[in-house]
N, C-alpha and C. Protein backbone atom coordinates (compact mmCIF):
# COMPACT_ATOMS: atom_id res chain seq x y z
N UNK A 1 105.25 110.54 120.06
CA UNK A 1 105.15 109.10 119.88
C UNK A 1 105.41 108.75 118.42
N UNK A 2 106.24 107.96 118.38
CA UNK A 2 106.58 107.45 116.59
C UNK A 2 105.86 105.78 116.23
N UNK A 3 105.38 105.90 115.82
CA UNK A 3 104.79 104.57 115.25
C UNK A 3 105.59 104.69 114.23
N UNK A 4 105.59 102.92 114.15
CA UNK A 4 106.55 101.73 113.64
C UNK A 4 105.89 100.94 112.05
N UNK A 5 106.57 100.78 111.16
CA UNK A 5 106.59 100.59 110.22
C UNK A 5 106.58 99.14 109.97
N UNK A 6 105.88 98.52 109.75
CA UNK A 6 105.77 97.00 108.87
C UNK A 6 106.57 96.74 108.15
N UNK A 7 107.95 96.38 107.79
CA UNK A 7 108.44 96.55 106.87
C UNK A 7 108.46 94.94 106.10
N UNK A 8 108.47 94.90 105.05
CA UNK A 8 108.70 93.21 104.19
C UNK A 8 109.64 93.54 103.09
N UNK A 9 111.00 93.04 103.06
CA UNK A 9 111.91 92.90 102.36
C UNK A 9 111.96 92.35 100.87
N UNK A 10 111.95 92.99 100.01
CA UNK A 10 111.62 91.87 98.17
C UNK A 10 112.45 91.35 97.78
N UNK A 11 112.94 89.74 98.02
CA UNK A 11 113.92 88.96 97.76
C UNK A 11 114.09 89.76 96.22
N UNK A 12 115.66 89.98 96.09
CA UNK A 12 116.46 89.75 94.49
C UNK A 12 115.82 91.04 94.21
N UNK A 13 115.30 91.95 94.75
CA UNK A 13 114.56 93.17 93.78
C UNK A 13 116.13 94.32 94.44
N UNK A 14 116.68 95.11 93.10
CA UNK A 14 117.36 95.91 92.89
C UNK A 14 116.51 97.87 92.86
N UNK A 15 117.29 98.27 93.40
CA UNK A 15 116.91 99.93 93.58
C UNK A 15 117.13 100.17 92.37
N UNK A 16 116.63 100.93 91.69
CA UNK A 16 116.56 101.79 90.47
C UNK A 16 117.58 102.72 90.27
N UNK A 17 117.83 103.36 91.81
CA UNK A 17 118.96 104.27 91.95
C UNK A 17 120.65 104.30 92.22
N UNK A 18 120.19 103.06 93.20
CA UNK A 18 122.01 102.81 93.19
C UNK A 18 122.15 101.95 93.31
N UNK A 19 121.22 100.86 92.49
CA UNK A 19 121.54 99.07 92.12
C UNK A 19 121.50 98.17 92.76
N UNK A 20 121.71 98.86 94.51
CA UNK A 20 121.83 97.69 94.99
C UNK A 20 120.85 96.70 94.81
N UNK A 21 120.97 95.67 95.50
CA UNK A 21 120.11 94.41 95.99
C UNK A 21 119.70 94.22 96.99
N UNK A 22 118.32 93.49 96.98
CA UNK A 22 117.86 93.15 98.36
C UNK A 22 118.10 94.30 99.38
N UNK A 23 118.03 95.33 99.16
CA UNK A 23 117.75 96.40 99.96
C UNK A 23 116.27 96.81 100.06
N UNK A 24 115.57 96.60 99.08
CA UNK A 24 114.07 97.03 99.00
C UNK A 24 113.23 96.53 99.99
N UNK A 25 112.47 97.36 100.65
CA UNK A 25 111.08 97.26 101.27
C UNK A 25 110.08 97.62 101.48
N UNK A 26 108.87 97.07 101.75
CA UNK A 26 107.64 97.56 101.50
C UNK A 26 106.97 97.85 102.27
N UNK A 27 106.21 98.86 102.56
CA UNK A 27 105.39 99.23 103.61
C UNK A 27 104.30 100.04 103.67
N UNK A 28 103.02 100.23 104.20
CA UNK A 28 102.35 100.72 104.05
C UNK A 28 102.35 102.44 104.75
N UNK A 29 101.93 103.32 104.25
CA UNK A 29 101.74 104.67 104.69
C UNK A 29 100.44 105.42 104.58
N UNK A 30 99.76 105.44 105.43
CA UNK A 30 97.97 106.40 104.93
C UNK A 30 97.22 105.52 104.14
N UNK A 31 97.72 103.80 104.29
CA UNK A 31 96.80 103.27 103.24
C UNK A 31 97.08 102.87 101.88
N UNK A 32 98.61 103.58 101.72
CA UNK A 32 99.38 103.63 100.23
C UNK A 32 100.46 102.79 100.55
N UNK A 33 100.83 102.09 99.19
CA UNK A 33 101.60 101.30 99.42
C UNK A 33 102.91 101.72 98.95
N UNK A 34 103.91 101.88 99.69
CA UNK A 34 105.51 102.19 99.19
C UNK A 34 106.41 101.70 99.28
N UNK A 35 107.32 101.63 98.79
CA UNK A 35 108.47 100.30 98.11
C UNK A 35 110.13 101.79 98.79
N UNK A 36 110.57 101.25 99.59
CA UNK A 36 112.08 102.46 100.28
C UNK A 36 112.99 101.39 100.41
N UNK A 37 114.36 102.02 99.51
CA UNK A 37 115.80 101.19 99.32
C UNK A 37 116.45 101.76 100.72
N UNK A 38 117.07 100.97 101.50
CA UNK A 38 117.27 100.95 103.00
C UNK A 38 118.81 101.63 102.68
N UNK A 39 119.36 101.43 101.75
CA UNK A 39 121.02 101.68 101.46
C UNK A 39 120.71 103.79 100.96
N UNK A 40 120.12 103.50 100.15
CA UNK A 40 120.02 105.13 99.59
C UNK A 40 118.81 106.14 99.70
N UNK A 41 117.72 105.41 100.12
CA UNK A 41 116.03 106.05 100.39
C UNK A 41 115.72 106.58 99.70
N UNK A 42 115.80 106.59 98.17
CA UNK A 42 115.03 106.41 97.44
C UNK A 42 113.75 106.04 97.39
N UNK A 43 112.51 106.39 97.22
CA UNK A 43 111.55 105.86 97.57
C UNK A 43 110.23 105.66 96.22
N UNK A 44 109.69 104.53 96.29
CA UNK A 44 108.48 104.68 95.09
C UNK A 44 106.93 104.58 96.02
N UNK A 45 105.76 105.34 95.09
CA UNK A 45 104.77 105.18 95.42
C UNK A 45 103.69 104.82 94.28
N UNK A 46 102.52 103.64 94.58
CA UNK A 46 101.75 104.10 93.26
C UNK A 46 100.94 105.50 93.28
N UNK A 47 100.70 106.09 92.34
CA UNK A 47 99.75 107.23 92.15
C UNK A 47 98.78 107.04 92.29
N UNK A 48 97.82 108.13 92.73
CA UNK A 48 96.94 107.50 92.97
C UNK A 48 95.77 107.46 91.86
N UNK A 49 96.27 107.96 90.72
CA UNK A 49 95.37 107.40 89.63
C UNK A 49 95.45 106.42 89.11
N UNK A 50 96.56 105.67 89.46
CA UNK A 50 96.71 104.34 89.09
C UNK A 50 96.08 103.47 90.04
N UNK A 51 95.77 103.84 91.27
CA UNK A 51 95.20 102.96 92.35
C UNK A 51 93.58 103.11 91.90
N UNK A 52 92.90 104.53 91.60
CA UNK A 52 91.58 104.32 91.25
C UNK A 52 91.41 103.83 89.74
N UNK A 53 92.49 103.44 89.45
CA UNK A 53 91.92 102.36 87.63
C UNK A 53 91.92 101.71 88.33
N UNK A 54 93.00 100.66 88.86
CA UNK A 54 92.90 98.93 89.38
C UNK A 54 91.80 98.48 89.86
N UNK A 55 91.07 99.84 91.14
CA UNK A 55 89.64 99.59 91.81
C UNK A 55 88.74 99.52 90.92
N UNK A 56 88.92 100.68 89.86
CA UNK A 56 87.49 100.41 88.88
C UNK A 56 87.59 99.48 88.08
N UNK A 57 88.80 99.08 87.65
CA UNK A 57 89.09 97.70 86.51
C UNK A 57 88.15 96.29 87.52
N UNK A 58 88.20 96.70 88.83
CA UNK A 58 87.88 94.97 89.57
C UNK A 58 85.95 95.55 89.98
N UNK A 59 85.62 96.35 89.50
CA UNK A 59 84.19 96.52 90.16
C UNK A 59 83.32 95.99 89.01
N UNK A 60 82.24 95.19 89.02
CA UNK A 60 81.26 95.25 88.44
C UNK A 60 79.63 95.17 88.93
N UNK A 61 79.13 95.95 87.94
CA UNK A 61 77.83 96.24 87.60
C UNK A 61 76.79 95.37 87.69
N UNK A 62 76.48 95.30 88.92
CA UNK A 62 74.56 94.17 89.25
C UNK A 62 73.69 94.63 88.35
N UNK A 63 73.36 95.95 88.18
CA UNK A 63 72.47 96.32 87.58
C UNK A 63 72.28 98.34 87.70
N UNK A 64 71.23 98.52 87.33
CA UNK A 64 70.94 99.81 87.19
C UNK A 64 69.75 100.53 87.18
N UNK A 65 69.61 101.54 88.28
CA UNK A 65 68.02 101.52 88.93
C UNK A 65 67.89 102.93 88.12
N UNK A 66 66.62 102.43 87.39
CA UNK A 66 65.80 103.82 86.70
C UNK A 66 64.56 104.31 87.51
N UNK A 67 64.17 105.31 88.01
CA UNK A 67 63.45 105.57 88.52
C UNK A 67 62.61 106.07 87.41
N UNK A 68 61.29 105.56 87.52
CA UNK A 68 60.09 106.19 86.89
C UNK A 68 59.28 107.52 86.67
């Protein structure tokens, strides 16, 4: 069984690799988000150390329990 891909197209965004245009799309995989040029498949992913800064950049701190 093959499950099917979400795909969303990025108006005006160019491949890195072979220039084209409006070939790019985005889709999710395991939760990760990846960006695949439909003309050459090339493909980008964020890392995932870059995904656990963004999470810790947006968390904050209620407080902090000291036990006695």
């Amino acid at each position: 069984m093959t499950t099917r891909k979400k795909k969303r197209f990025i108006a005006g965004a160019s491949c890195p690799k072979c220039k084209a245009v409006d070939t790019m799309m985005l889709f999710l995989e395991h939760n990760v988000e990846k960006v695949e040029c439909v003309s050459c498949g090339y493909q980008m992913a964020q890392p995932e150390s870059q995904v656990e800064r963004m999470a810790r950049e947006a968390e904050t701190v209620i407080g902090v329990f000291k036990p006695e």
